[in-house]
Protein backbone atom coordinates (compact mmCIF):
# COMPACT_ATOMS: atom_id res chain seq x y z
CA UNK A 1 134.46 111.72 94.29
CA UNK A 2 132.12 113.99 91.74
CA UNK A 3 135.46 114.53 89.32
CA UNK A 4 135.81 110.13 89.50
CA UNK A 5 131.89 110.18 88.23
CA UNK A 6 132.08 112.48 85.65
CA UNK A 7 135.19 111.11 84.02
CA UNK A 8 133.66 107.60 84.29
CA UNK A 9 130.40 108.93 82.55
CA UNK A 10 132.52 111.13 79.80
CA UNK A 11 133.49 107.32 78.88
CA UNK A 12 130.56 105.78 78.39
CA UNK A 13 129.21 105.33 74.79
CA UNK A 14 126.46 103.14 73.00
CA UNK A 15 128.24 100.15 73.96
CA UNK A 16 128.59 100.92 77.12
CA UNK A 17 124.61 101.71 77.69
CA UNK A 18 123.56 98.88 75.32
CA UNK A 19 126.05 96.19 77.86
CA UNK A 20 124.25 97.96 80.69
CA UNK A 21 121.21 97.64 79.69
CA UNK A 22 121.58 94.34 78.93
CA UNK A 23 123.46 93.11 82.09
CA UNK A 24 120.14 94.80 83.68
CA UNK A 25 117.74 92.94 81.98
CA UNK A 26 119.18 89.55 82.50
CA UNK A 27 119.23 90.07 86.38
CA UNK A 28 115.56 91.79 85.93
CA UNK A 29 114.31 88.37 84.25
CA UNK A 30 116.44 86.22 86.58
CA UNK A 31 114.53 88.13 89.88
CA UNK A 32 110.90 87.81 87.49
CA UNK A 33 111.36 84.27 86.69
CA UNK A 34 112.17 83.06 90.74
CA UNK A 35 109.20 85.78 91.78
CA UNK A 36 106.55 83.56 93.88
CA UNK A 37 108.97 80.60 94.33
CA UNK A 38 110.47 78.67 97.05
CA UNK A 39 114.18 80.02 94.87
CA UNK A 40 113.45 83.44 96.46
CA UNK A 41 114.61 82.37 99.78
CA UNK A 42 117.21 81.18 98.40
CA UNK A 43 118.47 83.88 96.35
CA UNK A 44 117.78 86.40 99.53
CA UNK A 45 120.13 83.81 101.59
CA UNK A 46 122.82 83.74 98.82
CA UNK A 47 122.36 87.67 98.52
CA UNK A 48 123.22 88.12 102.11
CA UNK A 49 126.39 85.96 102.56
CA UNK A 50 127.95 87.58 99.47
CA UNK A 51 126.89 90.91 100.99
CA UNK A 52 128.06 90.28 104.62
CA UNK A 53 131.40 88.04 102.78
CA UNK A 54 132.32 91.18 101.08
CA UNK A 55 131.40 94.15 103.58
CA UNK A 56 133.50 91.83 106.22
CA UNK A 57 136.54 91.74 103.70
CA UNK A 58 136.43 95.14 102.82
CA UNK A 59 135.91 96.71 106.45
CA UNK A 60 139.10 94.06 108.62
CA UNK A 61 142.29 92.74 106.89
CA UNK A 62 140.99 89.24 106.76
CA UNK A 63 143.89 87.16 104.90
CA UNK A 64 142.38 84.05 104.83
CA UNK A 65 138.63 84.63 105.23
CA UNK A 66 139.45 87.10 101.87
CA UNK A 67 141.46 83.79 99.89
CA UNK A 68 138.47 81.64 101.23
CA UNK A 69 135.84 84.12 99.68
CA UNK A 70 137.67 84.59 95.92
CA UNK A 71 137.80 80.80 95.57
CA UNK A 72 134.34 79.90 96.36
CA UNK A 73 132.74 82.35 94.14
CA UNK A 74 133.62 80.76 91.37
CA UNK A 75 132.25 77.18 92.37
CA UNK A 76 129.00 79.05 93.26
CA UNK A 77 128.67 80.72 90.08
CA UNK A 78 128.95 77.01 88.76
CA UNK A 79 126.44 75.47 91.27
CA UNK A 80 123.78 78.42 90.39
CA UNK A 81 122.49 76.66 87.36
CA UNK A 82 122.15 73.11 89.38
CA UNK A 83 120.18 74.96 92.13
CA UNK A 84 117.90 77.03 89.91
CA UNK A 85 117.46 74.06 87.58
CA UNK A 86 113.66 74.02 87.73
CA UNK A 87 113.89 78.10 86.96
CA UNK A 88 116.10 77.47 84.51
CA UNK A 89 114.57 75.16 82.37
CA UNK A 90 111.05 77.00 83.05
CA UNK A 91 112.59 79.84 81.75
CA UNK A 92 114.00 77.85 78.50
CA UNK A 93 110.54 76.07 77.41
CA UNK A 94 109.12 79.97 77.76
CA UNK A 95 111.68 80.78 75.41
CA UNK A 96 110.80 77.85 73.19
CA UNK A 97 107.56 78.72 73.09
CA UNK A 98 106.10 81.33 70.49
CA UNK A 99 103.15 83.29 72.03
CA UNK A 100 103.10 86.70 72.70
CA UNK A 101 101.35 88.47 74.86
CA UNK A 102 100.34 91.78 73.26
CA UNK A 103 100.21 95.20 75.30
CA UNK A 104 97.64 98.00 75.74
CA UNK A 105 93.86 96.97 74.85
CA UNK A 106 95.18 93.32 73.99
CA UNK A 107 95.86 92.53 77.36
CA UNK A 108 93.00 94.19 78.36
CA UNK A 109 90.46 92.40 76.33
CA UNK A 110 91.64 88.94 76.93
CA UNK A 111 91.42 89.45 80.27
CA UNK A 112 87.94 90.79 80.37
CA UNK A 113 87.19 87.42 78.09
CA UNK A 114 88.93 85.25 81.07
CA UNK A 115 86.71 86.58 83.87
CA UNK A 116 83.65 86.29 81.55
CA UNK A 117 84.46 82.37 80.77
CA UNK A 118 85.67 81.64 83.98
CA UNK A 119 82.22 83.22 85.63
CA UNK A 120 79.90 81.05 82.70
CA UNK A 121 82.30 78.16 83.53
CA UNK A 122 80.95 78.52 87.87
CA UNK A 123 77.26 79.09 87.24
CA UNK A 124 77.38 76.33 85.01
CA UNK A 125 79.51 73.87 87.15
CA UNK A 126 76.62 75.50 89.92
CA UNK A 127 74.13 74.38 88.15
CA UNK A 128 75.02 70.39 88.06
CA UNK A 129 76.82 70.63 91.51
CA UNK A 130 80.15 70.10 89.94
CA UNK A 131 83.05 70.81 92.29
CA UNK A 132 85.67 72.92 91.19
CA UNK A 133 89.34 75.17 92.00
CA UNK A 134 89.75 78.02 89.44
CA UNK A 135 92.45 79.80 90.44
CA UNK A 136 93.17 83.37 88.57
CA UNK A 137 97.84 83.49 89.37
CA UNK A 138 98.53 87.74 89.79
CA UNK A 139 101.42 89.34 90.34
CA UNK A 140 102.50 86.35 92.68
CA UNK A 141 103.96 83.69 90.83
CA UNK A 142 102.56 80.07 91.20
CA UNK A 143 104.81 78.16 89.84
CA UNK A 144 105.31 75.66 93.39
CA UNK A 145 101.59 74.88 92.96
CA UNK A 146 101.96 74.66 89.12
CA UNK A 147 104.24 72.10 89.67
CA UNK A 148 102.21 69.61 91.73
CA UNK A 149 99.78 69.54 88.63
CA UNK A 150 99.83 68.51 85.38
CA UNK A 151 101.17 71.32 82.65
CA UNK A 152 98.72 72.27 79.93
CA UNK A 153 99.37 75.71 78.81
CA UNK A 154 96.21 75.92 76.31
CA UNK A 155 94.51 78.60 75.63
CA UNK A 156 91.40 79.44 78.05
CA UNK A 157 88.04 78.41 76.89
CA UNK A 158 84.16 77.43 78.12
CA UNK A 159 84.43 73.76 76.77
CA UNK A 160 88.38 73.42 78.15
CA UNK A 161 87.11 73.88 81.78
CA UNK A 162 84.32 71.90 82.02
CA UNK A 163 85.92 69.26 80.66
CA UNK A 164 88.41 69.73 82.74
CA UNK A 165 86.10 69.41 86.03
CA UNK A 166 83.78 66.87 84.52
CA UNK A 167 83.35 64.04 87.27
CA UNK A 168 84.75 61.54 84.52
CA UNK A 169 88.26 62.67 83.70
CA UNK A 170 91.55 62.08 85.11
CA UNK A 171 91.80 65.99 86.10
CA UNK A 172 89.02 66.91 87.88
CA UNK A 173 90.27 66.45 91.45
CA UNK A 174 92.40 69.66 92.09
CA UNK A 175 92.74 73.44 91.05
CA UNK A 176 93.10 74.78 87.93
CA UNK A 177 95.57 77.46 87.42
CA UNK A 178 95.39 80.35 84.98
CA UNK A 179 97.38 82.71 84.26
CA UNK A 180 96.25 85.95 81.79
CA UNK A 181 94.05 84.13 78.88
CA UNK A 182 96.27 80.35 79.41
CA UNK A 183 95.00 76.89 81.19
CA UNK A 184 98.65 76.90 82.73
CA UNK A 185 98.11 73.39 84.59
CA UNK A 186 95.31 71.27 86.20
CA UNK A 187 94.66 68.60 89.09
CA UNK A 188 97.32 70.96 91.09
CA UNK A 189 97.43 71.00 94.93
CA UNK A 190 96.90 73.70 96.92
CA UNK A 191 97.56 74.39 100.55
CA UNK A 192 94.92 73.98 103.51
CA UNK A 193 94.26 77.08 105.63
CA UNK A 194 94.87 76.52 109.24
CA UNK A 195 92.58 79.02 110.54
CA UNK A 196 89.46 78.23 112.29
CA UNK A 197 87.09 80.58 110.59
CA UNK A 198 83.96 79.63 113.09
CA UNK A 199 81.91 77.57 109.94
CA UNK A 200 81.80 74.32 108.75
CA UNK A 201 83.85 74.62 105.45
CA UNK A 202 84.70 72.09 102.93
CA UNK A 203 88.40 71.02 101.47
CA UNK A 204 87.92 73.62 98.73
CA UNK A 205 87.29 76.29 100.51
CA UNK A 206 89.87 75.42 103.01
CA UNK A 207 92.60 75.66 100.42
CA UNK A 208 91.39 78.67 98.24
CA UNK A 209 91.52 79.90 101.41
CA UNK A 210 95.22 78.68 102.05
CA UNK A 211 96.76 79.73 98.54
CA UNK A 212 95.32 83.85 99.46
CA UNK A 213 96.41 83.72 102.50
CA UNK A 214 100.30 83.96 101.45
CA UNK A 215 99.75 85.18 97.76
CA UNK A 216 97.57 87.27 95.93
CA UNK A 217 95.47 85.07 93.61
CA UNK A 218 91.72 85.25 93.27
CA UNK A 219 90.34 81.44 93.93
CA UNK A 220 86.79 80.71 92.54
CA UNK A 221 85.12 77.69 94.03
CA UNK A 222 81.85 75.73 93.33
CA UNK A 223 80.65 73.42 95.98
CA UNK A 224 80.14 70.23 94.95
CA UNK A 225 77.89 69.67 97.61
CA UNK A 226 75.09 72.58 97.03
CA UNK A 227 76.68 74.16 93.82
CA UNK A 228 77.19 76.88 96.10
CA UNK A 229 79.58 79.44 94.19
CA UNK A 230 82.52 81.18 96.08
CA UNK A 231 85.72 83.78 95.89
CA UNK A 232 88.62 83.68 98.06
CA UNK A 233 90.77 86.49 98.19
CA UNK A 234 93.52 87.50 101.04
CA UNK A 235 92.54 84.94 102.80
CA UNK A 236 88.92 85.71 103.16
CA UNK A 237 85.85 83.78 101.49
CA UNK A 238 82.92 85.54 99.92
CA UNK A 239 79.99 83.02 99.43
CA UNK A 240 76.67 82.54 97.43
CA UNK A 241 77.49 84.20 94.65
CA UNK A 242 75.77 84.12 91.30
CA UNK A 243 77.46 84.66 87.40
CA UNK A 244 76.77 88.73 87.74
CA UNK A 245 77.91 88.84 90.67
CA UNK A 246 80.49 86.82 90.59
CA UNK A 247 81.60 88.72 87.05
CA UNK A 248 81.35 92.25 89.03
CA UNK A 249 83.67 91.11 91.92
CA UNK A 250 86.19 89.90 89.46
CA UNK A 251 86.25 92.59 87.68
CA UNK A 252 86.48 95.18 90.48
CA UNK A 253 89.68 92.99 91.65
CA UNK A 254 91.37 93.42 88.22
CA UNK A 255 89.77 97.02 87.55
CA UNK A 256 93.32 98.67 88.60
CA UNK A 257 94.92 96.40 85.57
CA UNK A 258 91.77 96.79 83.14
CA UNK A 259 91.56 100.58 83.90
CA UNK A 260 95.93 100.87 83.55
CA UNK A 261 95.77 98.69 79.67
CA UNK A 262 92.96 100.88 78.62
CA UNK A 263 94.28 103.97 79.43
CA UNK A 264 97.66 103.58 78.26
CA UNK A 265 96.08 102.37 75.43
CA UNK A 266 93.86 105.71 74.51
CA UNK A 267 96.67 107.70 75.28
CA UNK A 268 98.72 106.20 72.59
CA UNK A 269 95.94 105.92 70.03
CA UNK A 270 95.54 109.91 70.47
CA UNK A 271 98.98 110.48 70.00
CA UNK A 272 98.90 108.32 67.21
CA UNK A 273 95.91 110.48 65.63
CA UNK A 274 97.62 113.44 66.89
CA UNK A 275 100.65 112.98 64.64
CA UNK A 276 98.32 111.81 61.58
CA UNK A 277 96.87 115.37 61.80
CA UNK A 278 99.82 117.20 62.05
């Protein structure tokens, strides 16, 4: 067994790595770009009959189950792109696009500017007893709920959300979705919690609720009713909040991300000074 490894590593060269490598990272975007999807199920379904197909095949002398299997993996290699269609063609307007999202401090900062607009954007909204759905998409992909809303992808600001949620436009009813320092979509449907959490709770609440209940986003929700300003996370609600507050509790549910940018960030700056001295 060892002599059959090393001979087959003896024979790799750059090619070899660099079609590796690249195999790798197509699968690695394929499993990013279904991550948070109703396509997951489906790729964990397909995953399992091609394991159990082939572990049956290889472990009994199955004649015909084994001609059965090598002729329908070719028509499901053709019927991938007309299942993952919506995935696929997400995937190809990302591609289309030109933004890009910078690493170390970049990231960093625009988040920190995010949380800050998105906690002037509630007290404000509090103020004049606007109702409103910010949602803040994590590592959990949104892109079901994206869907049921109308796509914006614009870049975050004050004046984009609370025009957005103003009582007069066409968008107001529904969540808005963000993801890093992007207005991804707006007027999106969310879903309604089922659990009885002993209060009287509004529709707003009861989905924020919903969506952290089976992902992890961070929901921020202003009662139209009493302006009263809310955070749902993992299924939970904290209420009566105010802008410092609210700002502090954001931040301390990013701070692992902030605190990770940052410090990858100094690192490289010193060894960036480090070789200037030397």
């Amino acid at each position: 067994m060892f002599p059959d490894i090393f001979f087959t590593l003896s024979r790799l060269n750059w090619n070899s790595i660099i079609d590796i490598l690249l195999v790798a990272l197509i699968f690695y975007w394929m499993l990013v770009l279904v991550q948070g999807t109703k396509a997951v199920q489906l790729l964990r379904g397909i995953f399992f009959l091609v394991v159990v197909a082939v572990s049956a095949t290889a472990i009994f002398d199955l004649t015909a189950f084994r001609w059965l299997i090598n002729h329908s993996l070719p028509a499901l290699l053709i019927s991938i792109p007309v299942i993952f269609q919506p995935e696929l063609r997400r995937a190809l307007e990302r591609l289309g696009r030109t933004g890009i999202t910078l690493p170390g401090s970049t990231q960093a900062q625009q988040l920190k500017q995010t949380l800050e607009i998105v906690s002037s954007v509630a007290q404000i909204l509090s103020n004049h007893k606007i109702g409103a759905l910010i949602v803040l998409e994590r590592e959990t992909g949104l892109e079901d709920y994206i869907e049921t809303g109308v796509r914006l992808d614009a870049l975050i600001s004050k004046e984009l959300l609370l025009t957005i949620f103003h009582i007069n436009t066409a968008l107001h009813d529904g969540a808005v979705i963000i993801r890093h320092n992007r207005v991804v979509a707006a007027s999106c449907v969310l879903p309604l919690s089922r659990l009885d959490t002993g209060e009287h709770i509004g529709t707003r609440h009861r989905a924020a609720i919903g969506l952290t209940e089976t992902t992890d986003a961070i929901v921020v929700v202003v009662s139209e009713e009493n302006g009263a300003i809310s955070i749902a996370h993992n299924g939970k609600l904290i209420r009566h909040l105010g802008k410092i507050r609210l700002l502090k509790i954001l931040n301390a549910f990013h701070r692992a991300q902030l605190t990770d940018n940052e410090t990858t960030w100094s690192k490289l700056k010193q060894m960036l000074k480090g070789g200037r001295k030397q």
